[in-house]
Protein backbone atom coordinates (compact mmCIF):
# COMPACT_ATOMS: atom_id res chain seq x y z
CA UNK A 1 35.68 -8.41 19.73
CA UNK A 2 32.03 -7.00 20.48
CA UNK A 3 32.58 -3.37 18.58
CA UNK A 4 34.03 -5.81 15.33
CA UNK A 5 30.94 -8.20 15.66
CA UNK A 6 28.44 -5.39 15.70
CA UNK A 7 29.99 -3.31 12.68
CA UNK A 8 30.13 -6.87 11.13
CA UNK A 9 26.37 -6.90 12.21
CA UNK A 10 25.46 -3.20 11.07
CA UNK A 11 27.44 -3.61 7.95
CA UNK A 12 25.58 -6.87 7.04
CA UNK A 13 22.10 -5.11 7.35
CA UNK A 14 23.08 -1.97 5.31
CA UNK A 15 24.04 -4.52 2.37
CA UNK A 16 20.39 -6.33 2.86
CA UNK A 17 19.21 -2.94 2.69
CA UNK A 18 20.93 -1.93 -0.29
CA UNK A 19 19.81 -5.10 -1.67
CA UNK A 20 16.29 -4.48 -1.09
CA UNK A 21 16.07 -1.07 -2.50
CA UNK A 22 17.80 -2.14 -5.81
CA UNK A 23 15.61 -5.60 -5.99
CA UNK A 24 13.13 -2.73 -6.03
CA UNK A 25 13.91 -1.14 -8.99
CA UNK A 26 14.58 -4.34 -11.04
CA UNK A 27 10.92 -4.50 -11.65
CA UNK A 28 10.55 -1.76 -13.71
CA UNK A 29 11.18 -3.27 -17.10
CA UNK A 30 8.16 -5.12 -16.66
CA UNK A 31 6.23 -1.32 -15.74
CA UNK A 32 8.05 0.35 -18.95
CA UNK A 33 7.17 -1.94 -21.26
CA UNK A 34 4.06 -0.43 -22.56
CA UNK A 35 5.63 3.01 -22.83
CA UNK A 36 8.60 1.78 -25.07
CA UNK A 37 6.54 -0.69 -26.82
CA UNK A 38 4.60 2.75 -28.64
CA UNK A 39 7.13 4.04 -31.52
CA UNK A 40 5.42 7.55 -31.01
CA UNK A 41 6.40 7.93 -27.96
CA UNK A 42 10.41 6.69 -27.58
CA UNK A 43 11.83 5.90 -31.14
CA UNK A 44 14.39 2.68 -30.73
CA UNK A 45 17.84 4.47 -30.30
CA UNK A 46 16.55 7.64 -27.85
CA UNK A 47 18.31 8.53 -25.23
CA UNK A 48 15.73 7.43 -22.66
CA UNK A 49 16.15 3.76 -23.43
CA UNK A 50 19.73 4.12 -23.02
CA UNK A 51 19.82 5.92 -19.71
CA UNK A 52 16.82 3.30 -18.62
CA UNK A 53 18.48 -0.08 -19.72
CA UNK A 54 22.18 1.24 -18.00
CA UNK A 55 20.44 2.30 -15.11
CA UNK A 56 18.65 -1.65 -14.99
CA UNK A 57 22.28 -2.95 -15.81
CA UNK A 58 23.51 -0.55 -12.59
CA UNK A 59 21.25 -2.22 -10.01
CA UNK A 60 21.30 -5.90 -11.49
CA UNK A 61 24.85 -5.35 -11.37
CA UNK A 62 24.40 -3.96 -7.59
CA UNK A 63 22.30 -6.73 -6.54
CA UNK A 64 24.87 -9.11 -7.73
CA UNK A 65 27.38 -7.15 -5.83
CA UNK A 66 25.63 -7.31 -2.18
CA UNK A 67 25.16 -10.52 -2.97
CA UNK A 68 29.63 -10.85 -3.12
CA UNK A 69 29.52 -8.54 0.14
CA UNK A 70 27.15 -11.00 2.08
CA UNK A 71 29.21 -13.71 1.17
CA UNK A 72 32.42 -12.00 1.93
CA UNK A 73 30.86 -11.14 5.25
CA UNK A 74 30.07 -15.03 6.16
CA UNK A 75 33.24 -15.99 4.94
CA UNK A 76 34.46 -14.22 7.46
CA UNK A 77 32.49 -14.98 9.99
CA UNK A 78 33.14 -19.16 9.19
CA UNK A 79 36.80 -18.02 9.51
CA UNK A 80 36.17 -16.74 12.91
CA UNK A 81 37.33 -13.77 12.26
CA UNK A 82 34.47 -10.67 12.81
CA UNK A 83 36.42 -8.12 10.67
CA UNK A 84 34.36 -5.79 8.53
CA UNK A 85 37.58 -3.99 7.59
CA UNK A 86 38.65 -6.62 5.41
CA UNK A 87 39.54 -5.71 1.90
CA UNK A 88 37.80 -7.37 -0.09
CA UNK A 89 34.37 -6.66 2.26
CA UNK A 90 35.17 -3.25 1.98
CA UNK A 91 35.78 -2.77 -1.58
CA UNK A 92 32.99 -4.80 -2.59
CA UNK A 93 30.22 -2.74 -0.06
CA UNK A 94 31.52 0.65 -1.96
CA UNK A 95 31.65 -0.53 -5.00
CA UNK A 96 28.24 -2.25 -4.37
CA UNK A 97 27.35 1.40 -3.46
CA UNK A 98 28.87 3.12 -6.27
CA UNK A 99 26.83 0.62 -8.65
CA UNK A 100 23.46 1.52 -6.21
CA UNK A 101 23.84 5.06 -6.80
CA UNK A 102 24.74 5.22 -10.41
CA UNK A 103 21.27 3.20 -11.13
CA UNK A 104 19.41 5.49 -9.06
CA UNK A 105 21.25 9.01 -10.45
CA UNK A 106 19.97 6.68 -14.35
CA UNK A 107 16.77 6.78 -12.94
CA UNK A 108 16.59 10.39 -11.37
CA UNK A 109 17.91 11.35 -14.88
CA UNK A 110 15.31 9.50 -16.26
CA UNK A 111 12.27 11.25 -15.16
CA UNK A 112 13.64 14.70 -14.82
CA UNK A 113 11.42 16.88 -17.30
């Protein structure tokens, strides 16, 4: 029961990590707005305004998904049942990742010259 409860425990603070580095990232629409406000720069349909705006959608999306995990975890836990193997809390943590990585791979795309 104590090797469950403490993967339980380090699973729990890789999701509030995840969490935290995507929260992150969700602030910068309010940094980009000045650069796609400027028609010279980005005209309305480029390809950098897609790849930024899926990339925002990717994290939101991730967010929302630790979020599920976190819940799935303390569901769980008000079960009495310290199993981070369950299915669901699984396939929402690597899906949550999946959604993490794609924003950030958006981003690194982003700002590659």
């Amino acid at each position: 029961m104590d090797g469950k409860s403490d993967a339980l425990k380090t699973l729990t603070e890789q999701t509030k990590l995840l969490v935290t580095l995507a929260s992150g990232f969700l602030v910068a629409p309010a940094a980009a707005v000045s650069w796609f406000k400027s028609s010279e720069r980005v005209p309305p349909v480029h390809f950098s305004l897609r790849l930024f705006f899926s990339a925002e959608i990717l994290l939101i999306l991730s967010v929302v998904m630790g979020y599920v995990v976190l819940g799935s975890i303390a569901g769980s836990q008000f079960a009495g049942d310290f199993n981070p193997y369950r299915p669901a809390t699984r396939l929402f943590s690597v899906f949550q990742l999946l959604l993490y990585l794609g924003g950030l791979c958006c981003f690194v795309l982003l700002i590659r010259p």
